[in-house]
N, C-alpha and C. Protein backbone atom coordinates (compact mmCIF):
# COMPACT_ATOMS: atom_id res chain seq x y z
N UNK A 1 16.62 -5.54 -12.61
CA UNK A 1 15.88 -5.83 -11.39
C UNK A 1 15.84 -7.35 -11.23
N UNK A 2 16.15 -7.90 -10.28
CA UNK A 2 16.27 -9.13 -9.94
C UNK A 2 15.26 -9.35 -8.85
N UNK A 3 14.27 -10.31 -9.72
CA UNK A 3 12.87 -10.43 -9.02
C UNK A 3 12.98 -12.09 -8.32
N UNK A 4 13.02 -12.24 -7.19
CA UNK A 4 12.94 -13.51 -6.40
C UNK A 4 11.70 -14.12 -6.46
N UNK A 5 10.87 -13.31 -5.94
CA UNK A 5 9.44 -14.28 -5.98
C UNK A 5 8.33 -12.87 -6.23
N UNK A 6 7.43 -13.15 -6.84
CA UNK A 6 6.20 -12.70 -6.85
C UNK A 6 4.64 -13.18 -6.61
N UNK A 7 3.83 -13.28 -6.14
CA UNK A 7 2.73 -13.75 -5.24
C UNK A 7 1.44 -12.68 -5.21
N UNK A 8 0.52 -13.43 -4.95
CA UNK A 8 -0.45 -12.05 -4.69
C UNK A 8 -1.37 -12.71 -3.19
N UNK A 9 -1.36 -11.41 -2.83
CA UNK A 9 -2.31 -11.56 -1.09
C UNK A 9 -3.39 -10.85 -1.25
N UNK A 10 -4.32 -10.86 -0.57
CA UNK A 10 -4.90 -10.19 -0.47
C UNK A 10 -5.87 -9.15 -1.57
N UNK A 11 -5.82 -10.32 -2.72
CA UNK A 11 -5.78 -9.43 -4.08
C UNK A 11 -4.69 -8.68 -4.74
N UNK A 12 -3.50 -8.40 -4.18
CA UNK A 12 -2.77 -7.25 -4.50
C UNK A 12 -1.55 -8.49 -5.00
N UNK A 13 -1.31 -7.90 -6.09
CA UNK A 13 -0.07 -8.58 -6.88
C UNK A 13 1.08 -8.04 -5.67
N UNK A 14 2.76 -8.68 -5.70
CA UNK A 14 3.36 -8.57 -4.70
C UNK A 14 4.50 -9.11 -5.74
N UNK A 15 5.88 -8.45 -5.07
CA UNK A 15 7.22 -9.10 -5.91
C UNK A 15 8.21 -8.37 -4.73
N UNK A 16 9.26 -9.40 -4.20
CA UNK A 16 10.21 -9.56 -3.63
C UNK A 16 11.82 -9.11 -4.25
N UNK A 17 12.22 -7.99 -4.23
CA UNK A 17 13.10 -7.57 -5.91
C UNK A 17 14.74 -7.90 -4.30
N UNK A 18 15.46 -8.34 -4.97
CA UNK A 18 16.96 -8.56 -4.01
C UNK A 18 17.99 -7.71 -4.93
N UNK A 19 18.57 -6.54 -4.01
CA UNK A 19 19.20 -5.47 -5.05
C UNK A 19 20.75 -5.92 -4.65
N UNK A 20 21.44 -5.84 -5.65
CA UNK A 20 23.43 -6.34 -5.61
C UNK A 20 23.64 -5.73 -4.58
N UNK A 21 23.01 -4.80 -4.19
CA UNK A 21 24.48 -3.94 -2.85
C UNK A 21 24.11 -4.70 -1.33
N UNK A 22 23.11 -5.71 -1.50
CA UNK A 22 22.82 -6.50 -0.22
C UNK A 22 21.62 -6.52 0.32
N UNK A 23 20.48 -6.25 0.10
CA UNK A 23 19.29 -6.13 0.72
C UNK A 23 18.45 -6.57 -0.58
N UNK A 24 17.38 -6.54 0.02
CA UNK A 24 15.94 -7.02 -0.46
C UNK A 24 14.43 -5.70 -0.39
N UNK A 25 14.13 -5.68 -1.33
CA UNK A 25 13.00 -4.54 -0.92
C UNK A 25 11.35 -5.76 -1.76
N UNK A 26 10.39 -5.28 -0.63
CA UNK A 26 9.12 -5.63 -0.98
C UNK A 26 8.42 -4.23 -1.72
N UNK A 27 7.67 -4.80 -2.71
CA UNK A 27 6.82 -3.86 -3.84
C UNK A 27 5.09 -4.66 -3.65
N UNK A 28 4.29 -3.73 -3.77
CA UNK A 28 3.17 -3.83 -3.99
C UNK A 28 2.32 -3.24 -5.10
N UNK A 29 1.91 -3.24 -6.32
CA UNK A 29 1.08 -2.93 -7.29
C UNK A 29 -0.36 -2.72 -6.75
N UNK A 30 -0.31 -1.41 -7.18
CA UNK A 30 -1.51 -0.44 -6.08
C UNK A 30 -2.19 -0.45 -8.00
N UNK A 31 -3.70 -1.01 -7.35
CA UNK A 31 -4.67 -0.79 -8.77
C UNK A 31 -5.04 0.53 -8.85
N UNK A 32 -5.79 0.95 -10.21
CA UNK A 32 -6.16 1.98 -10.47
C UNK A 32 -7.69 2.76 -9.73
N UNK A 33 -7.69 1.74 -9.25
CA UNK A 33 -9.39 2.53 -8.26
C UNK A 33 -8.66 2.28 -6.74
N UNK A 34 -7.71 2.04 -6.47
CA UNK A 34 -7.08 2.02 -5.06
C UNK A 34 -7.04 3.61 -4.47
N UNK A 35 -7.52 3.82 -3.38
CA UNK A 35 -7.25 5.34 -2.82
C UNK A 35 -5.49 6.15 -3.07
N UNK A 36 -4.66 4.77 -3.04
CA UNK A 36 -3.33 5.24 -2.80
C UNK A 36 -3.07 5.22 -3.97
N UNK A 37 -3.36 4.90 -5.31
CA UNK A 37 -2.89 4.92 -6.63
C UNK A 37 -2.76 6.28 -6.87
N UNK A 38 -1.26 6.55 -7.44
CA UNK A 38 -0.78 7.79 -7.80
C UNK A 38 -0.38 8.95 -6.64
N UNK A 39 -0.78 8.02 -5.21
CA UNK A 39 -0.28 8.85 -4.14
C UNK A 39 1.43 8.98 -3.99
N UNK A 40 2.12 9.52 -3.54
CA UNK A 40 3.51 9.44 -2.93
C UNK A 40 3.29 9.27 -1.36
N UNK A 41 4.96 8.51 -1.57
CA UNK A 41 4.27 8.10 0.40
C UNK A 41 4.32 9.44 1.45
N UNK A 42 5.23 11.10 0.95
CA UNK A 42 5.16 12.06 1.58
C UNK A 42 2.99 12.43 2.22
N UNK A 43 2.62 11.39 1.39
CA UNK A 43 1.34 11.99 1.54
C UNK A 43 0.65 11.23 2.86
N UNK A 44 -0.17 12.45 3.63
CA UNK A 44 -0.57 11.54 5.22
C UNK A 44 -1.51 10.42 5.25
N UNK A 45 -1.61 10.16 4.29
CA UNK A 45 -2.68 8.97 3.89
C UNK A 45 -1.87 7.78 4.14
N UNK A 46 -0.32 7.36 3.98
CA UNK A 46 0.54 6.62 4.30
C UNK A 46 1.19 6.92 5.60
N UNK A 47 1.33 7.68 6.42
CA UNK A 47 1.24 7.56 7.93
C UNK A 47 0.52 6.55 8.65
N UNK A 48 -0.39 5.95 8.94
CA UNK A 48 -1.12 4.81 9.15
C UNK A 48 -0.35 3.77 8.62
N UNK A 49 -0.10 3.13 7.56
CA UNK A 49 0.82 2.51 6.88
C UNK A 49 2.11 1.69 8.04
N UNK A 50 1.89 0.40 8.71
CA UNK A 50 3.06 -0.20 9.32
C UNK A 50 3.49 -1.21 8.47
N UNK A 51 5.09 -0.91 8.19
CA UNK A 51 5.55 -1.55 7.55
C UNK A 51 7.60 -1.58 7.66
N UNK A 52 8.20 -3.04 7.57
CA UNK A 52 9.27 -2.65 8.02
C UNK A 52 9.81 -1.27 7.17
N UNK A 53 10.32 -0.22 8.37
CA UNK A 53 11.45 1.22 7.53
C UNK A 53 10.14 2.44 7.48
N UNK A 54 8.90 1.67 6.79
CA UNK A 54 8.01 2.66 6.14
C UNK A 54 7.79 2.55 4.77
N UNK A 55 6.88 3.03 4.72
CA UNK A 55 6.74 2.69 3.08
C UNK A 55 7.95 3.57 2.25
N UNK A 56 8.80 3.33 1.38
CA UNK A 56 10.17 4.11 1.06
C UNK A 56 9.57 4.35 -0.04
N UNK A 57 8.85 3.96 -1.10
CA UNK A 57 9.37 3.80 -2.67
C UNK A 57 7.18 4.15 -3.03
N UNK A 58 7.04 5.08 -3.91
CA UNK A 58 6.06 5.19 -4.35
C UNK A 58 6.36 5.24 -5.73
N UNK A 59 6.07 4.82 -7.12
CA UNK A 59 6.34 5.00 -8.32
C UNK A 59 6.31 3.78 -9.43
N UNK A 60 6.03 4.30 -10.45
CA UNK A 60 5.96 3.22 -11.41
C UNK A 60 6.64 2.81 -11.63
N UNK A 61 6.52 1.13 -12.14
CA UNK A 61 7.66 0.21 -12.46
C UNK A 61 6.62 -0.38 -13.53
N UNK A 62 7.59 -0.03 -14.96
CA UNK A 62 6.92 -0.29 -16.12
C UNK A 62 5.81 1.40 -16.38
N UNK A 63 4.30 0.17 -16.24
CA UNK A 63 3.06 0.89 -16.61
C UNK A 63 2.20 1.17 -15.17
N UNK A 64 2.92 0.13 -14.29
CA UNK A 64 2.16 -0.22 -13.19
C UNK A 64 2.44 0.98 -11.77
N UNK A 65 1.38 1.44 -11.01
CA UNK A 65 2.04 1.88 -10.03
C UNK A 65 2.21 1.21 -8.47
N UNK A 66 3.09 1.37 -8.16
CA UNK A 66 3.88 0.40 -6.75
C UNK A 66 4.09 1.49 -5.82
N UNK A 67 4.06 0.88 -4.50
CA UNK A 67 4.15 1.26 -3.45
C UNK A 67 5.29 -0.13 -2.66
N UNK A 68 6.23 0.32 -1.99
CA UNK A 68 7.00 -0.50 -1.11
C UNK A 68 8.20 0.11 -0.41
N UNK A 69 9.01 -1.00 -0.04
CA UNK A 69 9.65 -0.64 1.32
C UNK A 69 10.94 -1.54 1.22
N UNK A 70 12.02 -0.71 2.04
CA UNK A 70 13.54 -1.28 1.79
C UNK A 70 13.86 -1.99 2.93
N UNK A 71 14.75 -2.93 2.88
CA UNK A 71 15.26 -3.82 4.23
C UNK A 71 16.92 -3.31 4.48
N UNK A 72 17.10 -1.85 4.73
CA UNK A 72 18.37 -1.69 4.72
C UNK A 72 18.13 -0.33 5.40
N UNK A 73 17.80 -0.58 6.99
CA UNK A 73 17.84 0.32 7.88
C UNK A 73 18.96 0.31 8.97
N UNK A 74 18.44 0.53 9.90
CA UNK A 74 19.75 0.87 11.32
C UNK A 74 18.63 -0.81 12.06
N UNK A 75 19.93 -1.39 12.04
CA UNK A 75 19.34 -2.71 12.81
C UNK A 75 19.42 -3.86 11.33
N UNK A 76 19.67 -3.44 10.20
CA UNK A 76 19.12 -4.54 9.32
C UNK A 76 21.27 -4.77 8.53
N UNK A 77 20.95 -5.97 8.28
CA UNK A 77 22.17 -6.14 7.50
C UNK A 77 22.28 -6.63 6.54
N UNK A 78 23.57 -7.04 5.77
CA UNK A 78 23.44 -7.22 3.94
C UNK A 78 23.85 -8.61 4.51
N UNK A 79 22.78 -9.27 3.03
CA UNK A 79 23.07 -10.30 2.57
C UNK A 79 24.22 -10.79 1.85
N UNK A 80 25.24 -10.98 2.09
CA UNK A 80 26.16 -11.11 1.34
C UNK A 80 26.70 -12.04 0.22
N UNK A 81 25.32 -13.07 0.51
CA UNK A 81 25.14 -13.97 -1.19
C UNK A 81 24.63 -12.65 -2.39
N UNK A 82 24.00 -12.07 -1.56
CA UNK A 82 23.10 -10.57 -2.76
C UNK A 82 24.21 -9.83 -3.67
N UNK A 83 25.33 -9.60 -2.55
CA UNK A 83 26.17 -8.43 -2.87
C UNK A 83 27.10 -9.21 -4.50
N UNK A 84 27.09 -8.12 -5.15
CA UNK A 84 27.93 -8.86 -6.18
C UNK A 84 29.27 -8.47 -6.31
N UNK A 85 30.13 -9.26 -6.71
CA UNK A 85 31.35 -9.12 -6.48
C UNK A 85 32.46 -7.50 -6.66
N UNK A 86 32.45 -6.97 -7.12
CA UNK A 86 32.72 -5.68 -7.03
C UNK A 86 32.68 -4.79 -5.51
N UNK A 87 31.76 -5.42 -5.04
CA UNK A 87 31.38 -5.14 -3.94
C UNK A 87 31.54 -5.84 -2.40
N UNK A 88 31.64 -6.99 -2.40
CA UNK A 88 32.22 -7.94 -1.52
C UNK A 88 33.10 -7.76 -0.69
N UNK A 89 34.33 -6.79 -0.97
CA UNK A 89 35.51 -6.67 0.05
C UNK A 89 34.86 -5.31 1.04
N UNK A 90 34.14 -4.70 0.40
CA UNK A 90 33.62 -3.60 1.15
C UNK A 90 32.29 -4.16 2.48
N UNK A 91 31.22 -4.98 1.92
CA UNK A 91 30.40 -5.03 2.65
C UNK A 91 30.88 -6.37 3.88
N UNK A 92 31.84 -6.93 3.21
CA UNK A 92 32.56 -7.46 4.48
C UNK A 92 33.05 -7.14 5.67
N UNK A 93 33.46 -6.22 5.27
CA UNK A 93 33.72 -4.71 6.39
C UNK A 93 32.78 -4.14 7.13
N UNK A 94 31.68 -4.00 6.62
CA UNK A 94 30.87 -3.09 6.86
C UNK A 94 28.70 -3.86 6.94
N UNK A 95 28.43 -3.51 7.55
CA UNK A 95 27.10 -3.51 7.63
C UNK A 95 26.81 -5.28 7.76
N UNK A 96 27.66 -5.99 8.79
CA UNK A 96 27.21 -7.38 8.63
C UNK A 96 26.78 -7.46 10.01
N UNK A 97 26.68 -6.89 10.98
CA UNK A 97 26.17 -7.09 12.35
C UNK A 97 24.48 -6.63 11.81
N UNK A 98 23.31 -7.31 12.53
CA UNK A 98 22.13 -6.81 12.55
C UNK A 98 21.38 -8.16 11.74
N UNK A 99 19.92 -7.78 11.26
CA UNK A 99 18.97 -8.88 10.78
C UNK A 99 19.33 -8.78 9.36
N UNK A 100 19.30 -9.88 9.05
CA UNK A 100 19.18 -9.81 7.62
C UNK A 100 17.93 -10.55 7.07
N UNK A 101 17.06 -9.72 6.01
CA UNK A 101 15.89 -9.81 5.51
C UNK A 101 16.24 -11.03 4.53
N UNK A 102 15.63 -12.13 4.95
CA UNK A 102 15.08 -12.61 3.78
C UNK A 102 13.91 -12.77 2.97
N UNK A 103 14.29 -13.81 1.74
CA UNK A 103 13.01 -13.62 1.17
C UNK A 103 11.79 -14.21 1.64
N UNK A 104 11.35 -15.18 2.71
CA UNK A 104 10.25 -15.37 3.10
C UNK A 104 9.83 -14.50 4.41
N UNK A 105 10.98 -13.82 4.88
CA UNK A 105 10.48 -12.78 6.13
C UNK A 105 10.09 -11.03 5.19
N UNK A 106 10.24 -10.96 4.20
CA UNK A 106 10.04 -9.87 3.27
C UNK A 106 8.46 -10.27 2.54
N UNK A 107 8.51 -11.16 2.14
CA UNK A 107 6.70 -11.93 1.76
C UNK A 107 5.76 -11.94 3.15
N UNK A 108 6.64 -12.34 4.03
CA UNK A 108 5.97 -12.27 5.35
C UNK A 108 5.08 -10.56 5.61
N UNK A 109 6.08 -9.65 5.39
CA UNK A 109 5.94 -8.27 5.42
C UNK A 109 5.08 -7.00 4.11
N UNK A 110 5.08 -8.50 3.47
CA UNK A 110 4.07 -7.73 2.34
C UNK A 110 2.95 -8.53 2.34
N UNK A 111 2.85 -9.60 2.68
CA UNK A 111 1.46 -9.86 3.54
C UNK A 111 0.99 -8.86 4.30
N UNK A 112 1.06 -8.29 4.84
CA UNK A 112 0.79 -7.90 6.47
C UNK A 112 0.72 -6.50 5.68
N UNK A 113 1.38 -6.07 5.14
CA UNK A 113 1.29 -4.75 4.12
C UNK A 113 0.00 -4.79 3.45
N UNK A 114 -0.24 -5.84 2.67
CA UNK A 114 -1.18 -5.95 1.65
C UNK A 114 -2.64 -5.94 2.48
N UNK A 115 -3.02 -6.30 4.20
CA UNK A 115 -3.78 -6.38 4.82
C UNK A 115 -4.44 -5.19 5.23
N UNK A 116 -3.29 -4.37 5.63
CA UNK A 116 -3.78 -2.75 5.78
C UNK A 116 -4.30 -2.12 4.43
N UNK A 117 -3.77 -2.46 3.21
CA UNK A 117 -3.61 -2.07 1.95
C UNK A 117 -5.32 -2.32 1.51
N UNK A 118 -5.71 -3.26 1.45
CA UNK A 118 -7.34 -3.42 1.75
C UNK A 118 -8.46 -2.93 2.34
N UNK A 119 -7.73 -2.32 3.76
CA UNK A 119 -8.61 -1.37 4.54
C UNK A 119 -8.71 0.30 3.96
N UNK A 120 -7.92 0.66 3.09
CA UNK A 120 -7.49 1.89 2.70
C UNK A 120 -8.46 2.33 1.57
């Protein structure tokens, strides 16, 4: 896991992870007295929840449990400093029209995550 930045808002620890195949996903560490701790996002308690894609990813990393969200939808494109070489002749081809997430517009988005995340 290749962690770019980690930060905390709002109380809530926060980490920016940039995955080889071109994108970036935001994580949030949901505490143990949090309503959503141990929820999955299938659950309607995360409907309310605005966040770029949706919340994608409910599950532990390590000991800890996380809640977050991927930057690799319809409209979003790969970073192609991210992509690692194995991979390069392909995503050249493919998926370079659209936004590409970076890492301070992804902190931007787990701010704004972590705000609702408080009201819950």
């Amino acid at each position: 896991m290749n962690i770019e930045s980690s930060n905390t808002y709002n109380d809530f620890e926060t980490m920016v992870v940039a995955v080889e195949s071109g994108h970036r996903c935001g994580y949030v560490k949901i505490p143990k007295d949090h309503n959503l701790y141990e929820l999955y996002y299938e659950d309607p308690q995360f409907e309310s929840i605005t966040v770029h894609g949706g919340v994608t990813f409910t599950d532990r990393i390590e000991d800890d449990w996380f809640i977050g969200f991927d930057c690799i939808h319809g409209g979003d494109a790969v970073d192609l400093t991210l992509v690692k070489d194995s991979l390069k002749e392909f995503y050249t081809k493919h998926q370079l029209e659209g936004l590409v997430w970076t890492q301070p517009m992804v902190e931007t988005e787990l701010e704004k995550l972590t705000e609702q995340l408080k009201e819950k």
